[in-house]
Structure formats: C-alpha cells, structure tokens
PDB file of N, CA and C in Angstrom:
ATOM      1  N   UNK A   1       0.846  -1.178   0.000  1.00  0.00           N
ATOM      2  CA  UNK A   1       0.000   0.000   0.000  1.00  0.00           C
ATOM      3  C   UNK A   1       0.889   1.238   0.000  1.00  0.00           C
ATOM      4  N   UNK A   2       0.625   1.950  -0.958  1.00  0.00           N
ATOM      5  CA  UNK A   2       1.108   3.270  -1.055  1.00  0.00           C
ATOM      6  C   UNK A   2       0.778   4.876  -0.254  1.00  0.00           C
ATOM      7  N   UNK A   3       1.169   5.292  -0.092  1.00  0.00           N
ATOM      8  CA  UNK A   3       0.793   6.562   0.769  1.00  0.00           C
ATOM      9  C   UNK A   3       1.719   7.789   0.626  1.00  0.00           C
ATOM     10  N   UNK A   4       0.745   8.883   0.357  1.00  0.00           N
ATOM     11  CA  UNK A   4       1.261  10.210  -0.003  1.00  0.00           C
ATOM     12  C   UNK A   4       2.499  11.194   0.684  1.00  0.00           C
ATOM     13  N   UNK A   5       3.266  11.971   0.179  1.00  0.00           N
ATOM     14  CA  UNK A   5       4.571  12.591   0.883  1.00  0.00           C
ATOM     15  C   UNK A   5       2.950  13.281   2.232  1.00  0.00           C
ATOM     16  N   UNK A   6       2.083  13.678   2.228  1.00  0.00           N
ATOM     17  CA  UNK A   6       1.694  14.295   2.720  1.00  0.00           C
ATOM     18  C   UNK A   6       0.313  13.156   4.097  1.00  0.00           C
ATOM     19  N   UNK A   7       0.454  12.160   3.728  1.00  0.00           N
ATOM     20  CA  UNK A   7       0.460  11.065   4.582  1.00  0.00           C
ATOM     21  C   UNK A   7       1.880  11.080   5.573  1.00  0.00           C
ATOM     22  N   UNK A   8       2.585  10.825   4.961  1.00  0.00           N
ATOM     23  CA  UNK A   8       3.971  11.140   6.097  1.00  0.00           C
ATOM     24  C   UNK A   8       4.490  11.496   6.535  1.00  0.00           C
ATOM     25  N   UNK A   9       4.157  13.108   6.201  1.00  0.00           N
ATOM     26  CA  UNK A   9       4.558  14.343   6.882  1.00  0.00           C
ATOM     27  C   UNK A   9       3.417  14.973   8.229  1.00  0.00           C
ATOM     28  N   UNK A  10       2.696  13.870   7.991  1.00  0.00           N
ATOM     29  CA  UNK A  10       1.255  14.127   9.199  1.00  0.00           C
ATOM     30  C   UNK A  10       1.751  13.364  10.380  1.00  0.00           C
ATOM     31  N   UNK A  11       2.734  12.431  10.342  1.00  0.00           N
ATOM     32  CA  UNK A  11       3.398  11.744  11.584  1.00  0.00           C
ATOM     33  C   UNK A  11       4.464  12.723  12.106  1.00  0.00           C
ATOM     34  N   UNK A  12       4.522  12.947  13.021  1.00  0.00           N
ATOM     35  CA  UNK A  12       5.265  13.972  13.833  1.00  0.00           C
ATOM     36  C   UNK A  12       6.445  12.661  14.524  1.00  0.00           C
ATOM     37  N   UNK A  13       8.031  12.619  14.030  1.00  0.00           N
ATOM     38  CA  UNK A  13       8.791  12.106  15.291  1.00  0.00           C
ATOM     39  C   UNK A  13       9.812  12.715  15.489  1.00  0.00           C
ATOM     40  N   UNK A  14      10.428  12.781  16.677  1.00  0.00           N
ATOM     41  CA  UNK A  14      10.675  13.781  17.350  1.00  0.00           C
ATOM     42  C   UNK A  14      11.720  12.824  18.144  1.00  0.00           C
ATOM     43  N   UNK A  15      13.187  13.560  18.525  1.00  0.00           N
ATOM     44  CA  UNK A  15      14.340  13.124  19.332  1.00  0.00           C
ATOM     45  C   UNK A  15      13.844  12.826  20.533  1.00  0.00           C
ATOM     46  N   UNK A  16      14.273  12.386  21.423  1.00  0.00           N
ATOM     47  CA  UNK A  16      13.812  12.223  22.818  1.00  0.00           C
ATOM     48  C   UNK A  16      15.487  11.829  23.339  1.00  0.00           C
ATOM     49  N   UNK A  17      15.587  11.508  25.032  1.00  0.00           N
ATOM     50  CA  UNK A  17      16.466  10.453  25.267  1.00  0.00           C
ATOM     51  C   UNK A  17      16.240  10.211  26.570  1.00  0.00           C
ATOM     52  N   UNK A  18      15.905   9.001  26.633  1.00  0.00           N
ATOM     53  CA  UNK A  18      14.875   7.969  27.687  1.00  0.00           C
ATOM     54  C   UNK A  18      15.878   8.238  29.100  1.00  0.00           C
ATOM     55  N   UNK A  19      15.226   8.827  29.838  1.00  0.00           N
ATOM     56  CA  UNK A  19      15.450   8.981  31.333  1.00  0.00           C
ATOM     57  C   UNK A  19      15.422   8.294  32.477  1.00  0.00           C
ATOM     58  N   UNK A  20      14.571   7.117  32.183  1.00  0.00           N
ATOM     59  CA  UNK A  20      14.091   6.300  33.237  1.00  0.00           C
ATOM     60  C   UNK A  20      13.815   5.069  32.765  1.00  0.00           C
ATOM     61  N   UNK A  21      13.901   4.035  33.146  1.00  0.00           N
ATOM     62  CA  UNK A  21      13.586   2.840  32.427  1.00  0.00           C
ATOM     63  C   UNK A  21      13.565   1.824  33.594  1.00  0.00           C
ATOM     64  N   UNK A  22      12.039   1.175  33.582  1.00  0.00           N
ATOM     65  CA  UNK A  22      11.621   0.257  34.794  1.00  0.00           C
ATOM     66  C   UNK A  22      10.963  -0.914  33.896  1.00  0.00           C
ATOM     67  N   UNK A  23      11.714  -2.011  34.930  1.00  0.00           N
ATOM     68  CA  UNK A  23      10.741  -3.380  34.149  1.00  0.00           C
ATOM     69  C   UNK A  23       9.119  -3.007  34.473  1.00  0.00           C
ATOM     70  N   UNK A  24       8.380  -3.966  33.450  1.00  0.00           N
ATOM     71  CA  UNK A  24       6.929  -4.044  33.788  1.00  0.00           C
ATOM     72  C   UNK A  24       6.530  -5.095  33.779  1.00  0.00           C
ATOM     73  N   UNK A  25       6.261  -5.765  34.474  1.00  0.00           N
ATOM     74  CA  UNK A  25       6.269  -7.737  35.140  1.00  0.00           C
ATOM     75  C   UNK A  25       4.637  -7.923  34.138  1.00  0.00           C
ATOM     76  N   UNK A  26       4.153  -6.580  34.329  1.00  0.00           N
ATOM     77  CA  UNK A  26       2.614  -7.158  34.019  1.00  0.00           C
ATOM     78  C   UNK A  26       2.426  -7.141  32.459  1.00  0.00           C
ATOM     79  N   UNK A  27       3.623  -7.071  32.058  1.00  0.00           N
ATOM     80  CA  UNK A  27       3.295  -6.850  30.293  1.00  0.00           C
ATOM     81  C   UNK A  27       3.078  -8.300  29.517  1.00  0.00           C
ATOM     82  N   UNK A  28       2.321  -8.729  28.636  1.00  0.00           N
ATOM     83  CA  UNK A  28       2.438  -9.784  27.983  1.00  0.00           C
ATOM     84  C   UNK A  28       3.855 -10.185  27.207  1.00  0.00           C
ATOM     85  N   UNK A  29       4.357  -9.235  26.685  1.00  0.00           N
ATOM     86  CA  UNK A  29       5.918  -9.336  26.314  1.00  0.00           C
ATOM     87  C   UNK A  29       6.860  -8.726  27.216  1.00  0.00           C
ATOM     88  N   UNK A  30       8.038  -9.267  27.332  1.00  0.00           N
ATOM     89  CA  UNK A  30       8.998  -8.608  28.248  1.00  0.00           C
ATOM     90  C   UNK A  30       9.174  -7.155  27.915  1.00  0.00           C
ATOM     91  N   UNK A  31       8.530  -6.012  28.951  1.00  0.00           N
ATOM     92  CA  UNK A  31       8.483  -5.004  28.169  1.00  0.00           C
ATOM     93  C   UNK A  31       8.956  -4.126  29.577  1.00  0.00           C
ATOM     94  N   UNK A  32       9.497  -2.706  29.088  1.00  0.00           N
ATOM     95  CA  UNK A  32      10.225  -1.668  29.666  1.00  0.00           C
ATOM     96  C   UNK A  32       9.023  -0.178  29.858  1.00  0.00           C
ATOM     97  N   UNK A  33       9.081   0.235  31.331  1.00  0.00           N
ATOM     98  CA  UNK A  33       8.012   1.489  30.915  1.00  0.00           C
ATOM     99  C   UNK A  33       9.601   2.562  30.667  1.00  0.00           C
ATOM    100  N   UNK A  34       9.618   3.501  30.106  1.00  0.00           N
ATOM    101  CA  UNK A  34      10.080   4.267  29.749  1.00  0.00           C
ATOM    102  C   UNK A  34       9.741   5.571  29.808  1.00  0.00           C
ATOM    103  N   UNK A  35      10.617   6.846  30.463  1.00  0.00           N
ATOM    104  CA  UNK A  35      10.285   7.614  30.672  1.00  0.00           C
ATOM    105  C   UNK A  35      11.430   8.763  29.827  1.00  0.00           C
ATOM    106  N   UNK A  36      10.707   9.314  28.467  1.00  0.00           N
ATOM    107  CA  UNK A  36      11.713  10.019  27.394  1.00  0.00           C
ATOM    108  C   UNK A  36      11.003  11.588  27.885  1.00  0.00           C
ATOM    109  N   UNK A  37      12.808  12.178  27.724  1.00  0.00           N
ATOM    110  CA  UNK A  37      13.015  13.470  27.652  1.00  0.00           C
ATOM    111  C   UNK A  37      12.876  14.263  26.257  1.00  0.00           C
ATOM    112  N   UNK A  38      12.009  15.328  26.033  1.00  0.00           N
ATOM    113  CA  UNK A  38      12.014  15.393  24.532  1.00  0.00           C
ATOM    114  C   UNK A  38      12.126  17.068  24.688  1.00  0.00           C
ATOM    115  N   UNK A  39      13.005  17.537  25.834  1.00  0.00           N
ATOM    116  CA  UNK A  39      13.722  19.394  25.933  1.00  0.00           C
ATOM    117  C   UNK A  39      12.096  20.068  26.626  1.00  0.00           C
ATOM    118  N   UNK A  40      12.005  20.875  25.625  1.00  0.00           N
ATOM    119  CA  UNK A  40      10.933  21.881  25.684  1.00  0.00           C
ATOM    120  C   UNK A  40       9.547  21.421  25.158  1.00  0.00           C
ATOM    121  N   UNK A  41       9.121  20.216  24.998  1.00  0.00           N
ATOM    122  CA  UNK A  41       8.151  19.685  24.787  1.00  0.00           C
ATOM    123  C   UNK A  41       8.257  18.958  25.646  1.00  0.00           C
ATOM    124  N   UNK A  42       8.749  18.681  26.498  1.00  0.00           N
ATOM    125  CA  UNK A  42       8.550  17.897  28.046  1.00  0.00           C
ATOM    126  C   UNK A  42       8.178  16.247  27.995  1.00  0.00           C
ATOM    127  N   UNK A  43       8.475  15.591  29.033  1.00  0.00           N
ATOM    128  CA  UNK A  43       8.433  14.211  29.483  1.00  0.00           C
ATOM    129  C   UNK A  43       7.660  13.690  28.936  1.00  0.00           C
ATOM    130  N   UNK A  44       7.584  12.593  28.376  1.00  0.00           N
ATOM    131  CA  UNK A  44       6.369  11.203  28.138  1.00  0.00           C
ATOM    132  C   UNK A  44       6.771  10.423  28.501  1.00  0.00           C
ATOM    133  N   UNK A  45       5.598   9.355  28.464  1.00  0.00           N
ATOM    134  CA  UNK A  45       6.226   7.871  28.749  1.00  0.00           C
ATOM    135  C   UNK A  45       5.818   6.561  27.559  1.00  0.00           C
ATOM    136  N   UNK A  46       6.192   5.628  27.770  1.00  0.00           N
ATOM    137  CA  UNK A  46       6.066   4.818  26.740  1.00  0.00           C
ATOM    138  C   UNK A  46       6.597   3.467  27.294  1.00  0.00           C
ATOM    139  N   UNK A  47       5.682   2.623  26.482  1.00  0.00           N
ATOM    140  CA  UNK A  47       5.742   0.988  26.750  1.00  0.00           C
ATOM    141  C   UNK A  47       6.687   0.110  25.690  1.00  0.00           C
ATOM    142  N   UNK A  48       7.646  -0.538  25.651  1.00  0.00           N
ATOM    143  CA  UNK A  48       8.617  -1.123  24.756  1.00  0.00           C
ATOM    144  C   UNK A  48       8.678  -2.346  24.793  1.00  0.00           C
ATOM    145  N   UNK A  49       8.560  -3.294  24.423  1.00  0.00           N
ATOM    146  CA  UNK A  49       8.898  -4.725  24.559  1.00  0.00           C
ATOM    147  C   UNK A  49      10.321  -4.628  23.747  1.00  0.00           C
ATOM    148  N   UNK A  50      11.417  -4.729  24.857  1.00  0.00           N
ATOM    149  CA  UNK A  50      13.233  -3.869  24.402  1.00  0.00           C
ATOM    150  C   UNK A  50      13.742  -5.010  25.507  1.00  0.00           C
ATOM    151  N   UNK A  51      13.306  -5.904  26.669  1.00  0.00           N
ATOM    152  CA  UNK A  51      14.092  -6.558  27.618  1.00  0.00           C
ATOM    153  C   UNK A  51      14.655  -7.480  26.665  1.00  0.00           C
ATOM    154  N   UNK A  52      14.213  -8.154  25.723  1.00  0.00           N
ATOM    155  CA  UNK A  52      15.176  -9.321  25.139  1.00  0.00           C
ATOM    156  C   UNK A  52      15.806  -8.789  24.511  1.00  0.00           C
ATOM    157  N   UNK A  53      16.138  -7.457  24.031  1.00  0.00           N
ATOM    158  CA  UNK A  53      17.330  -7.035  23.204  1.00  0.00           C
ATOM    159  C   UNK A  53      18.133  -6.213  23.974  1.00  0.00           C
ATOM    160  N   UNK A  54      17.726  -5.176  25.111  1.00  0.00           N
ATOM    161  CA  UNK A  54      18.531  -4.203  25.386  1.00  0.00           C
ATOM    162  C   UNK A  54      18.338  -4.674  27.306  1.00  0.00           C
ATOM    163  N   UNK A  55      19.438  -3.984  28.106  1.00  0.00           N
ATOM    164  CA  UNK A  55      19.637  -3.876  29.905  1.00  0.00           C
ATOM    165  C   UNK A  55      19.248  -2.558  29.646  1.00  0.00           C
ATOM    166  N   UNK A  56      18.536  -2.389  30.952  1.00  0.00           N
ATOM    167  CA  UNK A  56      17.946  -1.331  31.525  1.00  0.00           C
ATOM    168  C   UNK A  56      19.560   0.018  31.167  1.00  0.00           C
ATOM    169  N   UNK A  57      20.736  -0.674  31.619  1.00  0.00           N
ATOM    170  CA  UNK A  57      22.087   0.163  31.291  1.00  0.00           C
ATOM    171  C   UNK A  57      21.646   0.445  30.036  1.00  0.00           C
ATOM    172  N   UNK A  58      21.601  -0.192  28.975  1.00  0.00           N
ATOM    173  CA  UNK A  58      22.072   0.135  28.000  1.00  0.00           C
ATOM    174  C   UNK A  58      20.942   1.523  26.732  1.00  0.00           C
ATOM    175  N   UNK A  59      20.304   1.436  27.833  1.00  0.00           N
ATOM    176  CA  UNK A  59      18.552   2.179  27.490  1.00  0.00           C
ATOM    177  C   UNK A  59      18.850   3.365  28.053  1.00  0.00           C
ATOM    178  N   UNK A  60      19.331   3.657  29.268  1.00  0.00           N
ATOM    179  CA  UNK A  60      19.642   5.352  29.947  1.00  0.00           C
ATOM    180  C   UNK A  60      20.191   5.780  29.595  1.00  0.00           C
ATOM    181  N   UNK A  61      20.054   7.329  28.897  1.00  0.00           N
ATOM    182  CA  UNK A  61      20.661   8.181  28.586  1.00  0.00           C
ATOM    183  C   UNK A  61      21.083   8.098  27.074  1.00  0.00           C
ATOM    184  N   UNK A  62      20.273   7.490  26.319  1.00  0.00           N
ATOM    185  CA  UNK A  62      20.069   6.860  25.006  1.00  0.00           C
ATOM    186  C   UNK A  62      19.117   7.701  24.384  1.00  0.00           C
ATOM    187  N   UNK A  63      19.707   8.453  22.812  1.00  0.00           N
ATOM    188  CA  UNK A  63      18.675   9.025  22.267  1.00  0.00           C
ATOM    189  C   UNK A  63      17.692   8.064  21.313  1.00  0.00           C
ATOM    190  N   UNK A  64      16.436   8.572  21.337  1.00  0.00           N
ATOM    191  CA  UNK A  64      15.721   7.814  20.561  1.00  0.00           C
ATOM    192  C   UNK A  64      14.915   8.341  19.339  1.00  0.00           C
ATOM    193  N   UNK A  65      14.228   8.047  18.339  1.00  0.00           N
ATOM    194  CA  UNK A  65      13.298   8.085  17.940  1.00  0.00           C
ATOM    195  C   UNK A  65      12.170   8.359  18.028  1.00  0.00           C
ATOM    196  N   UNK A  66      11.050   9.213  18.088  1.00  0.00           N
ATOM    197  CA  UNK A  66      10.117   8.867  18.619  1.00  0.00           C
ATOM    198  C   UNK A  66       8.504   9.143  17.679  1.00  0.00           C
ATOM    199  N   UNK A  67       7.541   8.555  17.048  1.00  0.00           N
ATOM    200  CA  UNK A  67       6.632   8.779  16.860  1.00  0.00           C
ATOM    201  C   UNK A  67       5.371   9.593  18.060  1.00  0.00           C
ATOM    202  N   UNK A  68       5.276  11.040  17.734  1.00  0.00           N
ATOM    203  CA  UNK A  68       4.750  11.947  18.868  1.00  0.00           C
ATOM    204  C   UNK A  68       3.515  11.983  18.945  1.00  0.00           C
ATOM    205  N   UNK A  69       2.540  12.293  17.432  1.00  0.00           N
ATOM    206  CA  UNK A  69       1.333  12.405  17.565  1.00  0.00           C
ATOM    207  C   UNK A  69       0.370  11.280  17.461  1.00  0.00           C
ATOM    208  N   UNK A  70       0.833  10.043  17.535  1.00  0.00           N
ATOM    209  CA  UNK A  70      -0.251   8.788  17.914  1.00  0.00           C
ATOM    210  C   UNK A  70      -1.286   9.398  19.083  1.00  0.00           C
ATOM    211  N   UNK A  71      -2.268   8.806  19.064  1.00  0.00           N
ATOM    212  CA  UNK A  71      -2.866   8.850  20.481  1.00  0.00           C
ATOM    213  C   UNK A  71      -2.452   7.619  21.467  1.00  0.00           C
ATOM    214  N   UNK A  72      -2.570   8.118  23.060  1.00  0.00           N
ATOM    215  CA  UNK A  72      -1.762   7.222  23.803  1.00  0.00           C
ATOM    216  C   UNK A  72      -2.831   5.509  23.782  1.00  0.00           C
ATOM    217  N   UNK A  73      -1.586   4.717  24.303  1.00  0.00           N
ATOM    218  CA  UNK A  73      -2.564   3.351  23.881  1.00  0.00           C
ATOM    219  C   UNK A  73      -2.054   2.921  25.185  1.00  0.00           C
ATOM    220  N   UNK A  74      -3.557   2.133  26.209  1.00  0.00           N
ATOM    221  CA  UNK A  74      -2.963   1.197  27.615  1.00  0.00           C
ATOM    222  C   UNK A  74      -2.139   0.031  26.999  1.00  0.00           C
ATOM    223  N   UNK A  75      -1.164  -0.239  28.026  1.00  0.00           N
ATOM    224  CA  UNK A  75       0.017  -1.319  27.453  1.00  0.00           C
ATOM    225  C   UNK A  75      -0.250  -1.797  29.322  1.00  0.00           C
ATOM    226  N   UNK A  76      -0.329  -2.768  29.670  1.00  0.00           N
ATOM    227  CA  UNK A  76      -0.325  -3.357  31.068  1.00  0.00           C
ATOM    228  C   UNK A  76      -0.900  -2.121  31.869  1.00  0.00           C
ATOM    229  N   UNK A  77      -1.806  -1.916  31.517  1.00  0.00           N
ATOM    230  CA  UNK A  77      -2.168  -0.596  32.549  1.00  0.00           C
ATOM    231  C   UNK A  77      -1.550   0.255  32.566  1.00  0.00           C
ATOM    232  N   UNK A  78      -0.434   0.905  31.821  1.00  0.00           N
ATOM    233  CA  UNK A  78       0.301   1.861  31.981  1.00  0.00           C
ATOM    234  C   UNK A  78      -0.039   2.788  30.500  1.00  0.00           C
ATOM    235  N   UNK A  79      -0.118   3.725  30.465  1.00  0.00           N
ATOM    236  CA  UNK A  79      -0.890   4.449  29.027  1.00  0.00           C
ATOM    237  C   UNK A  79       1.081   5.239  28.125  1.00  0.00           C
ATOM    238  N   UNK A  80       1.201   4.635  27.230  1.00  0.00           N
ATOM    239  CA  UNK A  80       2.060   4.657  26.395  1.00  0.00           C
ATOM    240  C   UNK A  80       1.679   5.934  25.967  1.00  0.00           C
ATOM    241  N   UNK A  81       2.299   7.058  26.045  1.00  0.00           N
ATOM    242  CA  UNK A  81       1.980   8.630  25.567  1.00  0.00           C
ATOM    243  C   UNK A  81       2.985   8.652  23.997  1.00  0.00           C
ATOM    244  N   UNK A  82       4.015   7.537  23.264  1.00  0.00           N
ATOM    245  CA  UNK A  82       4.981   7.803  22.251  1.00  0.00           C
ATOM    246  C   UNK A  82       5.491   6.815  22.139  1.00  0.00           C
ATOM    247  N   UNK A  83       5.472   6.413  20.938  1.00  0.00           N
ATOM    248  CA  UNK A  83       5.621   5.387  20.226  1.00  0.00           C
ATOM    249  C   UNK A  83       7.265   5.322  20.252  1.00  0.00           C
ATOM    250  N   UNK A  84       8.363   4.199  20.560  1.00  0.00           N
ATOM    251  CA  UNK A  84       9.683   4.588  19.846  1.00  0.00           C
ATOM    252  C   UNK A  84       9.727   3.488  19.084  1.00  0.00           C
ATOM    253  N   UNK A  85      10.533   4.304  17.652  1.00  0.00           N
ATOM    254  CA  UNK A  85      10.701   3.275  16.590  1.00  0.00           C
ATOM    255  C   UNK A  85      11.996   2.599  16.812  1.00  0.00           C
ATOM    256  N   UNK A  86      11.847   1.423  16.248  1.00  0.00           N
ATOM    257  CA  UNK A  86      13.275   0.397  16.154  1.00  0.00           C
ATOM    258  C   UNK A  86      12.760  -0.101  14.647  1.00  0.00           C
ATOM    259  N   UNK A  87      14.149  -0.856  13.989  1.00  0.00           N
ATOM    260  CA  UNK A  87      13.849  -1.793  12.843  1.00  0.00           C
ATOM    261  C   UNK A  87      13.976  -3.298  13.296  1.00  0.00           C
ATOM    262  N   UNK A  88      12.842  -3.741  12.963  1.00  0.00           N
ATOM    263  CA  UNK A  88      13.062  -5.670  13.430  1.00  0.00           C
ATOM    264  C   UNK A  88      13.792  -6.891  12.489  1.00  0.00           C
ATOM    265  N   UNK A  89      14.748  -6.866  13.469  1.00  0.00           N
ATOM    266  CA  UNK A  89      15.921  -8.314  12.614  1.00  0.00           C
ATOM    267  C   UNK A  89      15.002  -9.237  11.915  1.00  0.00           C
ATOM    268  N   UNK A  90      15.413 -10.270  11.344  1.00  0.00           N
ATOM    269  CA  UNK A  90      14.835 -10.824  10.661  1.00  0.00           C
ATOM    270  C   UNK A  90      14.102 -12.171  12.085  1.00  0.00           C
ATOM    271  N   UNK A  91      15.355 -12.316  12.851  1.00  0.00           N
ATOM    272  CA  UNK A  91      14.626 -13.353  13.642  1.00  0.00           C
ATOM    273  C   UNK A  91      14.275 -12.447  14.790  1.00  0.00           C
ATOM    274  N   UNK A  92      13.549 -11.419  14.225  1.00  0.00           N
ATOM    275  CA  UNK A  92      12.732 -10.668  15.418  1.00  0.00           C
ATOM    276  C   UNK A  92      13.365  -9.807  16.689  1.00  0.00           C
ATOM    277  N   UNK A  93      14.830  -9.669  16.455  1.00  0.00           N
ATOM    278  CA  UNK A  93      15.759  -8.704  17.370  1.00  0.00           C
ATOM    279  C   UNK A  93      14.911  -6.998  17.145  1.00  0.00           C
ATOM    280  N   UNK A  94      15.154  -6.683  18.330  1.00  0.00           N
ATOM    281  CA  UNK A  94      15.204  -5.096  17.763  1.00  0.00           C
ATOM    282  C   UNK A  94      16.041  -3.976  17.790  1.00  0.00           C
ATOM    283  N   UNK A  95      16.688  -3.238  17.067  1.00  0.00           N
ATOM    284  CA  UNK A  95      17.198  -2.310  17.145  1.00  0.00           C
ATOM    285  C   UNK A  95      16.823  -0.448  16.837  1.00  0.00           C
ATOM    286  N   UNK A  96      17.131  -0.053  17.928  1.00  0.00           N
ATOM    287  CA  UNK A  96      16.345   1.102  18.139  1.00  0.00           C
ATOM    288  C   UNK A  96      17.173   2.025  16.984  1.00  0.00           C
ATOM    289  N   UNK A  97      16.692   3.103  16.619  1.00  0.00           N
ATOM    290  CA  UNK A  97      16.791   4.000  15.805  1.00  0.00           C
ATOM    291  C   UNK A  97      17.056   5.385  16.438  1.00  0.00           C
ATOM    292  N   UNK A  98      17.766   5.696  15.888  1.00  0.00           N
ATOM    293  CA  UNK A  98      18.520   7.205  16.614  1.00  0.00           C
ATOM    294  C   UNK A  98      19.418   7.852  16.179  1.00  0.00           C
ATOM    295  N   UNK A  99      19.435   9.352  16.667  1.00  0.00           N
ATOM    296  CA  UNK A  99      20.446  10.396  15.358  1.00  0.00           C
ATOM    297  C   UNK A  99      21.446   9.932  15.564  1.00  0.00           C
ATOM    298  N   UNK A 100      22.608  10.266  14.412  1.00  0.00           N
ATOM    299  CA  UNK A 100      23.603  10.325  14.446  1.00  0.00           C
ATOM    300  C   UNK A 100      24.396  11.155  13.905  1.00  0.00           C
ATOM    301  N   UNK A 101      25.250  12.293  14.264  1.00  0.00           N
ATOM    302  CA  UNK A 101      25.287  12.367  16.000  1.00  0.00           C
ATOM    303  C   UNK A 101      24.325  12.176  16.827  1.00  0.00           C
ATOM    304  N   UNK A 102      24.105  12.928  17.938  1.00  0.00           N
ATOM    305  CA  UNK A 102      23.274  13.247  18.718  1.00  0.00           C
ATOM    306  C   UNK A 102      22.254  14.577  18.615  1.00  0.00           C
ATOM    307  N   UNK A 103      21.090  14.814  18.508  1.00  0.00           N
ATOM    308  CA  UNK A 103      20.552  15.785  18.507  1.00  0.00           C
ATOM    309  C   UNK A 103      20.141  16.291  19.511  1.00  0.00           C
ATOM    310  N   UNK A 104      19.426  17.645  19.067  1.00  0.00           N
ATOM    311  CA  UNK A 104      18.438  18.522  20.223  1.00  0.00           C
ATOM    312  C   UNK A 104      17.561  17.815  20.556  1.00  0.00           C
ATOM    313  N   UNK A 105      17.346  17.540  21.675  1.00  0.00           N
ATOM    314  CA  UNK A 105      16.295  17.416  22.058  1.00  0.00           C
ATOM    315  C   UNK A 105      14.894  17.955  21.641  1.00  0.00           C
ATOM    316  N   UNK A 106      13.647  17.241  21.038  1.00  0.00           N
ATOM    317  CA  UNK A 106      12.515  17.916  20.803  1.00  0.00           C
ATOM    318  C   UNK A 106      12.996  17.317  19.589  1.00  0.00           C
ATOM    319  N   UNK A 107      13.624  17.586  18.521  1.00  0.00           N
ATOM    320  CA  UNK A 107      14.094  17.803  17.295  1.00  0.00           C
ATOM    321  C   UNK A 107      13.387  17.347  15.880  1.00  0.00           C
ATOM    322  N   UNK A 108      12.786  18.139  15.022  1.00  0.00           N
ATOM    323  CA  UNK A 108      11.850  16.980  13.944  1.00  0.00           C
ATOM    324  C   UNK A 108      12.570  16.370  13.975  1.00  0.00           C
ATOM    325  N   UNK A 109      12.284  14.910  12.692  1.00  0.00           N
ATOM    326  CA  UNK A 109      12.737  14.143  12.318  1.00  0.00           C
ATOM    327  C   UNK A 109      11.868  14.577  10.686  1.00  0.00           C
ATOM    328  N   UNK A 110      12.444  14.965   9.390  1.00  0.00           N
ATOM    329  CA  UNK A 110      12.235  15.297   8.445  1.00  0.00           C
ATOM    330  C   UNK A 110      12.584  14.034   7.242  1.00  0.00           C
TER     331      UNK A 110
END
C-alpha cells in the first residue's frame, strides 16, 4: 500500500532520550516502561517490549526516535503517551533507531 509525501509528513517524530527505564512484570511481552526526555516539549512515557534485546544500562541516557502524535494506547495498565521506533531483525531482534550524531532534544525528524 502506497501513501502520499503528505500522509507522512502528518506523523510527527521527534528526538527524545529515555530517562528512566523500569521493568513491567505485568506486560504480555517482556516489556520496559520508559520515561523520554524530549527538551521543551517535556516528558512522556512509553511501553517497549526492548528486555530481550537491550539492559535497563544500555537504554539510559540513550537518544531515541520517537513517533509523537499517535494517540496514547494502555500497554499493562500503563498508558504509552509515544511510540519509539526500532527496525526488526529478521529473527525478530530489535534495534532502536537514533540520530547520528546526537541531537536537540525535541528535534523533527524530516
């Protein structure tokens, strides 16, 4: 399915870099609540199924990706305010997506 430059310019994502990162026992997948810094557009949080690929170490202070204007979705009772993107390995690894260098915080993603 195809979709317009102007279909994709209606998704807003935006730098962040995850501040906090707590297991969530109650998730159906091994999943992380996450708490991303995104500057002057301020804190969200977000639900990840990231424990089989990434340690809580390796997640702090990590810039991310982030899809902004979804609406939030309950994940184990906890309401996911931002989506973060990764690309999925073929046998289902994930690897997160992020500037390189490092950006501003807030920052489009164009």
């Amino acid at each position: 399915m195809n979709i317009t430059i102007d279909d994709f310019e209606r998704l807003d994502m935006r730098v962040g870099v995850i501040v906090d990162v707590a297991h969530l026992p109650e998730a159906h997948k091994p999943s992380y609540k996450l708490r991303i810094d995104f500057g002057p557009l301020g804190i969200r949080q977000s639900v990840a199924a990231l424990q089989r690929d990434y340690a809580r170490e390796e997640l702090l202070n990590r810039q991310v990706v982030c899809a902004f204007n979804l609406p939030p979705r309950r994940v184990a009772g906890v309401s996911s305010e931002v989506l973060v993107l990764a690309a999925t390995e073929e046998d289902g690894a994930l690897r997160l997506l992020g500037p390189d260098p490092s950006a501003t915080l807030g920052s489009p993603i164009t």
